[in-house]
N, C-alpha and C. Protein backbone atom coordinates (compact mmCIF):
# COMPACT_ATOMS: atom_id res chain seq x y z
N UNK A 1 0.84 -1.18 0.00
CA UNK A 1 0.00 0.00 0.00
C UNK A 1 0.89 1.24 0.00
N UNK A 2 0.40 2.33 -0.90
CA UNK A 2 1.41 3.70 -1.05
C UNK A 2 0.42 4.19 -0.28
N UNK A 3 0.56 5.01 1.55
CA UNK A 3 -0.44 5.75 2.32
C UNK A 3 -0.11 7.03 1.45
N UNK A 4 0.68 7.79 0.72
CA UNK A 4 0.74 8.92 0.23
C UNK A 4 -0.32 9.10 -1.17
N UNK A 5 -0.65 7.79 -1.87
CA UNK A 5 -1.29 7.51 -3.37
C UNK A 5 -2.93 7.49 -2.53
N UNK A 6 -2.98 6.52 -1.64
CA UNK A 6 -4.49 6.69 -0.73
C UNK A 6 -4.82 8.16 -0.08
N UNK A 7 -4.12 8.74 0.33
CA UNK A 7 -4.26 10.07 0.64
C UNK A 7 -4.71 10.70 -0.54
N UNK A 8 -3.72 10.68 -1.19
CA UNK A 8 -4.24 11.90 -2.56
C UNK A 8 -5.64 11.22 -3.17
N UNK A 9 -5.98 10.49 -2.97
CA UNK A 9 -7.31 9.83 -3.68
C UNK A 9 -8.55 10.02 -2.53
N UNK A 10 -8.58 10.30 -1.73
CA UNK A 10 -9.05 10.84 -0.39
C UNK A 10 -9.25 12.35 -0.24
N UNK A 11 -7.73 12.88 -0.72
CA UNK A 11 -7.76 14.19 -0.47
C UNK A 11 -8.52 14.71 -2.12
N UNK A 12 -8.40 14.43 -2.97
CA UNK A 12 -9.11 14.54 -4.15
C UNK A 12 -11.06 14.34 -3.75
N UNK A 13 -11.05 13.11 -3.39
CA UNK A 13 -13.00 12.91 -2.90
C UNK A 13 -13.41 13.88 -2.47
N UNK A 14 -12.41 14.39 -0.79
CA UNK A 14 -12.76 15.67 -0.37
C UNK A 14 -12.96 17.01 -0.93
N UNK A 15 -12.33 17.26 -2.09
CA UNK A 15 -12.45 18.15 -2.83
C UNK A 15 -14.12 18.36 -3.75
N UNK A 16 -14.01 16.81 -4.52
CA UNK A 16 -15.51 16.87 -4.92
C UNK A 16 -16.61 17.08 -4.04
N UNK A 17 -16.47 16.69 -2.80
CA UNK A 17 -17.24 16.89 -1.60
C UNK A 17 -17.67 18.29 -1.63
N UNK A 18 -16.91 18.80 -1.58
CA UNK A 18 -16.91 20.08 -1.34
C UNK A 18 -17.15 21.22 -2.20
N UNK A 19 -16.98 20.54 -3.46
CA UNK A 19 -17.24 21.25 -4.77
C UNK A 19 -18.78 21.16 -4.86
N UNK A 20 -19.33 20.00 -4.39
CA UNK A 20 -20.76 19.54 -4.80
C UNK A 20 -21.25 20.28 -3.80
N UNK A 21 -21.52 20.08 -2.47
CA UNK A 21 -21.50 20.53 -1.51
C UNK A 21 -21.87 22.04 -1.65
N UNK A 22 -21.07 22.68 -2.13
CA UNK A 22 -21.04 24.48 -1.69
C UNK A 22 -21.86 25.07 -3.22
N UNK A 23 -21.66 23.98 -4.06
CA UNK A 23 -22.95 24.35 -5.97
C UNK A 23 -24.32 24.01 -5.45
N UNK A 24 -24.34 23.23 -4.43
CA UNK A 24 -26.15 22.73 -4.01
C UNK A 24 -25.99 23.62 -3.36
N UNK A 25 -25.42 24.47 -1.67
CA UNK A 25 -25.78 25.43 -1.33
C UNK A 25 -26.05 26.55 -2.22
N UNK A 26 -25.88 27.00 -3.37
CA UNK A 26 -26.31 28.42 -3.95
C UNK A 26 -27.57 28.41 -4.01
N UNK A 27 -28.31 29.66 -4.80
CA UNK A 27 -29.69 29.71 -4.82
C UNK A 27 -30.42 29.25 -6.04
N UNK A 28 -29.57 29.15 -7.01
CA UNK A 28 -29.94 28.28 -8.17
C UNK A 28 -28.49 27.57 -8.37
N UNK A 29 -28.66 26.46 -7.90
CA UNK A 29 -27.05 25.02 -8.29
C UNK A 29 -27.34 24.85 -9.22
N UNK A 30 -26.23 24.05 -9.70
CA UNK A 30 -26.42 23.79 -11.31
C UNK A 30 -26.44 22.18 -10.98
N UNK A 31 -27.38 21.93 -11.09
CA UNK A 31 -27.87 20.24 -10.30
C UNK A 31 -26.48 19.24 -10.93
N UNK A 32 -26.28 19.69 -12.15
CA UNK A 32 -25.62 18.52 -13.45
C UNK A 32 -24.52 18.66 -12.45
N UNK A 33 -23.25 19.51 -12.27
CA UNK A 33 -22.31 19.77 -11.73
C UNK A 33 -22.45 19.30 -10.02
N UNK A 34 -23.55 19.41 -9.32
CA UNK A 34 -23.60 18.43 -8.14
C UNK A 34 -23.20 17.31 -8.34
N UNK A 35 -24.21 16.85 -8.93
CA UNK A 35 -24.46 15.43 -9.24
C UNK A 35 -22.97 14.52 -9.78
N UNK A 36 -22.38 15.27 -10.76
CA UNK A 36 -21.01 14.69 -11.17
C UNK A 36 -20.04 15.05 -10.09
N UNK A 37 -20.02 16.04 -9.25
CA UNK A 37 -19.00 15.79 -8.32
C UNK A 37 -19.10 14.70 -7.16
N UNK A 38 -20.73 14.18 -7.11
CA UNK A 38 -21.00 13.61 -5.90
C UNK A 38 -20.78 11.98 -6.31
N UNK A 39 -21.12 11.94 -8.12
CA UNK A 39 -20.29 10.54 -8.22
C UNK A 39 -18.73 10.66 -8.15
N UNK A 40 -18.12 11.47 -8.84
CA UNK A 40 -16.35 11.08 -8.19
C UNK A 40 -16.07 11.36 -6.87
N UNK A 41 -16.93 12.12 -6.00
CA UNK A 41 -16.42 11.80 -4.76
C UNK A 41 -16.22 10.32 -4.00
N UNK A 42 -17.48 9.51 -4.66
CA UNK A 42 -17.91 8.28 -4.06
C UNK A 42 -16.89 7.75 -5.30
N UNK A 43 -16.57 7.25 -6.41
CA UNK A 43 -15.49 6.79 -7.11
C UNK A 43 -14.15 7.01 -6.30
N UNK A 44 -13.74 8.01 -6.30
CA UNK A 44 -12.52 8.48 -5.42
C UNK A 44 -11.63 7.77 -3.79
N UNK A 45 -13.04 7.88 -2.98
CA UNK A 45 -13.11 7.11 -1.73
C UNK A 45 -13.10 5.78 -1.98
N UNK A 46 -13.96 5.39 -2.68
CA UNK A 46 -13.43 3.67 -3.62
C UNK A 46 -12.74 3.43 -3.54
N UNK A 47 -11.80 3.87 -4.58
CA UNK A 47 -10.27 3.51 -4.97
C UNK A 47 -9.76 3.70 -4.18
N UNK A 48 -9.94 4.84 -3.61
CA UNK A 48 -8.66 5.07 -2.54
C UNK A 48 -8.39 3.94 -1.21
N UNK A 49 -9.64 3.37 -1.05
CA UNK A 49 -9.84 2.29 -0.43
C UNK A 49 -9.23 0.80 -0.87
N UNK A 50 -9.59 0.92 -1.85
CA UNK A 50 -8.35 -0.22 -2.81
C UNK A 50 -7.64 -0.59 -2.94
N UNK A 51 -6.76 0.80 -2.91
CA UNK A 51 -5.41 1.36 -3.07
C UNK A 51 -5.15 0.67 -1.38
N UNK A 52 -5.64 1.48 -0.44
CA UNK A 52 -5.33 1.03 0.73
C UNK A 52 -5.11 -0.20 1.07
N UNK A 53 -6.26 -0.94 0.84
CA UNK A 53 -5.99 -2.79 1.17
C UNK A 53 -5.31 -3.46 -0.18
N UNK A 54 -4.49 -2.75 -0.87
CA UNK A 54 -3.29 -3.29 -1.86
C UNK A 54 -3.95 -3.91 -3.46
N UNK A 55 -5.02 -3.39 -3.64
CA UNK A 55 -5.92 -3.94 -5.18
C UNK A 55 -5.70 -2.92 -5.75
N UNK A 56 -5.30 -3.67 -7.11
CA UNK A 56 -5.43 -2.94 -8.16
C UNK A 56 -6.89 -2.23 -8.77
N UNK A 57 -6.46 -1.17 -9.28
CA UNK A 57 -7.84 -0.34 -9.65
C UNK A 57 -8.08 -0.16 -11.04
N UNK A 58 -9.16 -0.50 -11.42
CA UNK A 58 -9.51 -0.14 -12.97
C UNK A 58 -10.05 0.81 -13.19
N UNK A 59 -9.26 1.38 -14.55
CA UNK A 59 -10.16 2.70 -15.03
C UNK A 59 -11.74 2.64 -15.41
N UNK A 60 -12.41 2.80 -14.30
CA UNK A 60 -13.43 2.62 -14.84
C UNK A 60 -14.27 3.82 -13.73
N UNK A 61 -15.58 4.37 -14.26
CA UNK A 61 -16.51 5.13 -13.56
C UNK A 61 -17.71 4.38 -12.92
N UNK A 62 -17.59 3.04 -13.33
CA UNK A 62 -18.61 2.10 -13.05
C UNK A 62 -18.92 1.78 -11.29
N UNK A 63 -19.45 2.54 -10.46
CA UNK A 63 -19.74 2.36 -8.82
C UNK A 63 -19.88 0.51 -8.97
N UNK A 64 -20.74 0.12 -9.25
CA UNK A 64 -21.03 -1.27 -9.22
C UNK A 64 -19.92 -2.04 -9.41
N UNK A 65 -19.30 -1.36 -10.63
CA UNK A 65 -18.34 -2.40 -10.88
C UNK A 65 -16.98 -2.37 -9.62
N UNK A 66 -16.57 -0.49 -9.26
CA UNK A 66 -15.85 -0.95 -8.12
C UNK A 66 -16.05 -1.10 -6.85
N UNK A 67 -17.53 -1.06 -6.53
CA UNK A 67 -18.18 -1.42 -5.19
C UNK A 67 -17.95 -2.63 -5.07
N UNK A 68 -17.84 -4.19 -6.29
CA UNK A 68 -17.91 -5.43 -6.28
C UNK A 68 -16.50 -5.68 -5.86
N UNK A 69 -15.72 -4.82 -6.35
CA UNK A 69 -14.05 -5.01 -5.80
C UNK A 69 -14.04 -4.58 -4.15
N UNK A 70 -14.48 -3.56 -3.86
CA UNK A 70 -14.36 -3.51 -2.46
C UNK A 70 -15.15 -4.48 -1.82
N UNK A 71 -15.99 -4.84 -2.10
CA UNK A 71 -17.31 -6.12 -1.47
C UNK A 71 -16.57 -7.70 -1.14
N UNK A 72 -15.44 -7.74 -2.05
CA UNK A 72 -14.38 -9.02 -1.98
C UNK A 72 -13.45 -8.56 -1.51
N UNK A 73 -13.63 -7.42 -0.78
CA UNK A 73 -12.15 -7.12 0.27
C UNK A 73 -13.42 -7.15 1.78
N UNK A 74 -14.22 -6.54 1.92
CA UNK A 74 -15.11 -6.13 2.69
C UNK A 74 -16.41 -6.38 2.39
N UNK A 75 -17.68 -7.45 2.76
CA UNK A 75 -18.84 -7.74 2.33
C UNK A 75 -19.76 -6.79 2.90
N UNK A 76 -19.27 -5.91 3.40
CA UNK A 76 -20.57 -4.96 4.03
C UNK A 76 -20.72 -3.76 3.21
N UNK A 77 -19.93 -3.77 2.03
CA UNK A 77 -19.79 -2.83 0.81
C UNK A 77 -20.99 -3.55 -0.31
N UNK A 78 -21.41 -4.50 0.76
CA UNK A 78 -23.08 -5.13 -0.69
C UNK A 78 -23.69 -4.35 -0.54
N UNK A 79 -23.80 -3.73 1.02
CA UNK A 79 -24.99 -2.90 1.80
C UNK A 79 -25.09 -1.50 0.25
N UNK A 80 -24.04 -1.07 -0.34
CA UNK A 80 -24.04 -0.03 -1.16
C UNK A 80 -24.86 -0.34 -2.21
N UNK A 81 -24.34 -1.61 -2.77
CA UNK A 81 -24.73 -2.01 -4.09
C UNK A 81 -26.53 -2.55 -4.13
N UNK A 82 -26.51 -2.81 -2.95
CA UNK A 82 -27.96 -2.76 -2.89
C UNK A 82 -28.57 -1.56 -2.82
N UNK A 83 -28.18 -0.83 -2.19
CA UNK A 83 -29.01 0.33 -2.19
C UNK A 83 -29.06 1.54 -3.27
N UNK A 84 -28.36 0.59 -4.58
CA UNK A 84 -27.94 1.36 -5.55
C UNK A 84 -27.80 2.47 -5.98
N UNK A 85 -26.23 3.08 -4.98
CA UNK A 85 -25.20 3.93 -5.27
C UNK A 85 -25.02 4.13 -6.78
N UNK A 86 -25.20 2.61 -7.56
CA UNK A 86 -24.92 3.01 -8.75
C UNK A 86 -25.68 4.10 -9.65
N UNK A 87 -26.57 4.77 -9.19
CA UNK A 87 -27.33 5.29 -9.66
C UNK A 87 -26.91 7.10 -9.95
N UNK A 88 -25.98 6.49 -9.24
CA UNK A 88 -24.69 8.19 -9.58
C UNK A 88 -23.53 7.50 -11.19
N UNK A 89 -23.63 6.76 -11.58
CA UNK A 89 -22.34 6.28 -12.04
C UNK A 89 -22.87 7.51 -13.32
N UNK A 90 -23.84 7.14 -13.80
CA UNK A 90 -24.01 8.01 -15.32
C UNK A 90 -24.11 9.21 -15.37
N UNK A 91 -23.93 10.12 -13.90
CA UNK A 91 -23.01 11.40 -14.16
C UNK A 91 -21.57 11.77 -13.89
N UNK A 92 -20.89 10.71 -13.98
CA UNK A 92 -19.69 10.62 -14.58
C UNK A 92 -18.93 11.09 -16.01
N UNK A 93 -20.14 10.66 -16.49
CA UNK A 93 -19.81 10.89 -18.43
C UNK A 93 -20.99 11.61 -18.69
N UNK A 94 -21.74 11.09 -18.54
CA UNK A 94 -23.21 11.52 -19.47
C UNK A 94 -23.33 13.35 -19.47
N UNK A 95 -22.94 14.11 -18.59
CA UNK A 95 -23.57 15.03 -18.52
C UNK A 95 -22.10 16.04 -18.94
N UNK A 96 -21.42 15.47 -19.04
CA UNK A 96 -20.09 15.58 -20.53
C UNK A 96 -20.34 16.75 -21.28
N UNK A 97 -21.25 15.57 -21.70
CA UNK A 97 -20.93 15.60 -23.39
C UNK A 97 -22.95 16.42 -24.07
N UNK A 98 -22.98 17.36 -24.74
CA UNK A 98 -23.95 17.95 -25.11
C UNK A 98 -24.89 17.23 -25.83
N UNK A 99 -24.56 16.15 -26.74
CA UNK A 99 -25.64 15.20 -27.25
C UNK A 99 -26.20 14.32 -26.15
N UNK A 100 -25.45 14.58 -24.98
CA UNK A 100 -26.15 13.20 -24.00
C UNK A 100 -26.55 13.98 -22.86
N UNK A 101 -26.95 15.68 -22.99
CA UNK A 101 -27.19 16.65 -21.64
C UNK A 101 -28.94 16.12 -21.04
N UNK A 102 -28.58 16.29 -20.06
CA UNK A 102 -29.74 16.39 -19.20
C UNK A 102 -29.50 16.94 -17.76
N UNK A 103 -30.21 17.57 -17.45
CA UNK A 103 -30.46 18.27 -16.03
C UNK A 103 -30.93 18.17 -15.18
N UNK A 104 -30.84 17.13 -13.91
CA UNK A 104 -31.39 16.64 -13.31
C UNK A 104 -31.78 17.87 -12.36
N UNK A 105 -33.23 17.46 -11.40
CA UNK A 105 -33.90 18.93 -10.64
C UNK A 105 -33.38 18.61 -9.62
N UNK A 106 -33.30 19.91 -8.70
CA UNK A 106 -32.82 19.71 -7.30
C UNK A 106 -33.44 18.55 -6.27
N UNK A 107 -35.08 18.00 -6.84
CA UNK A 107 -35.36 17.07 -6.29
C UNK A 107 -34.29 15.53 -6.27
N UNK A 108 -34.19 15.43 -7.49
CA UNK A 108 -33.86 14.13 -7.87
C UNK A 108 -32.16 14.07 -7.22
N UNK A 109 -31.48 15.41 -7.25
CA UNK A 109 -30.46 15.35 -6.59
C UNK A 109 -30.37 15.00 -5.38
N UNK A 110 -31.17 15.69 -4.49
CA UNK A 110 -31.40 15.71 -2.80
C UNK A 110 -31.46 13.73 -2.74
N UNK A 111 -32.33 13.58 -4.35
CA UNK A 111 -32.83 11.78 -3.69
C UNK A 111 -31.62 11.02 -3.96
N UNK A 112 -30.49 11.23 -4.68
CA UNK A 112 -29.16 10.88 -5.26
C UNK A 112 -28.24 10.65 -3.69
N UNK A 113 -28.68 12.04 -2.93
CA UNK A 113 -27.82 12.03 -1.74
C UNK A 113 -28.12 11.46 -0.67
């Protein structure tokens, strides 16, 4: 385990945390930009978790797919996948790219969190 590579992947989450965090406090957030910081925060803490108990990490944005890697280090990481976290993964990319925009409302965000 590199504790300096888990840190920075930690100290990075915290950042999206905080990015998402302080765009939902305004008086009009820009929901899309929540929403994508609040999936790499939870991507971020993942890996960095990974990283920690010595697994390799794949490039991937897929929650499910690296919730299943932490779940075979730790089975109480099903508790996520059931309650499908994954449901952040597709503002990772999707809200990118202008042929694939959509804007989710501050409701659907609040239900994300």
């Amino acid at each position: 385990m590199n504790e300096n590579t888990v840190r920075q992947w930690f100290a990075r989450a915290e950042n999206d945390l905080k990015a998402g965090k302080d765009e939902f406090a305004t008086k009009e957030p820009a929901t899309d930009t929540v929403c994508f910081h609040m999936q790499q925060c939870v991507e971020k803490y993942l890996k960095g978790y990974l990283v920690f108990h010595g697994k390799e990490i794949d490039k991937t944005h897929n929650l499910t797919s690296i919730l299943v890697q932490c779940a075979a280090v730790d089975a109480s990481f099903q508790e996520l996948i059931d309650k499908k976290i994954d449901r952040l993964t597709p503002y990772a990319t999707v809200l990118r790219y202008p042929d694939d925009f959509y804007m989710p409302d501050a409701t659907e965000t609040v239900a994300l969190h």
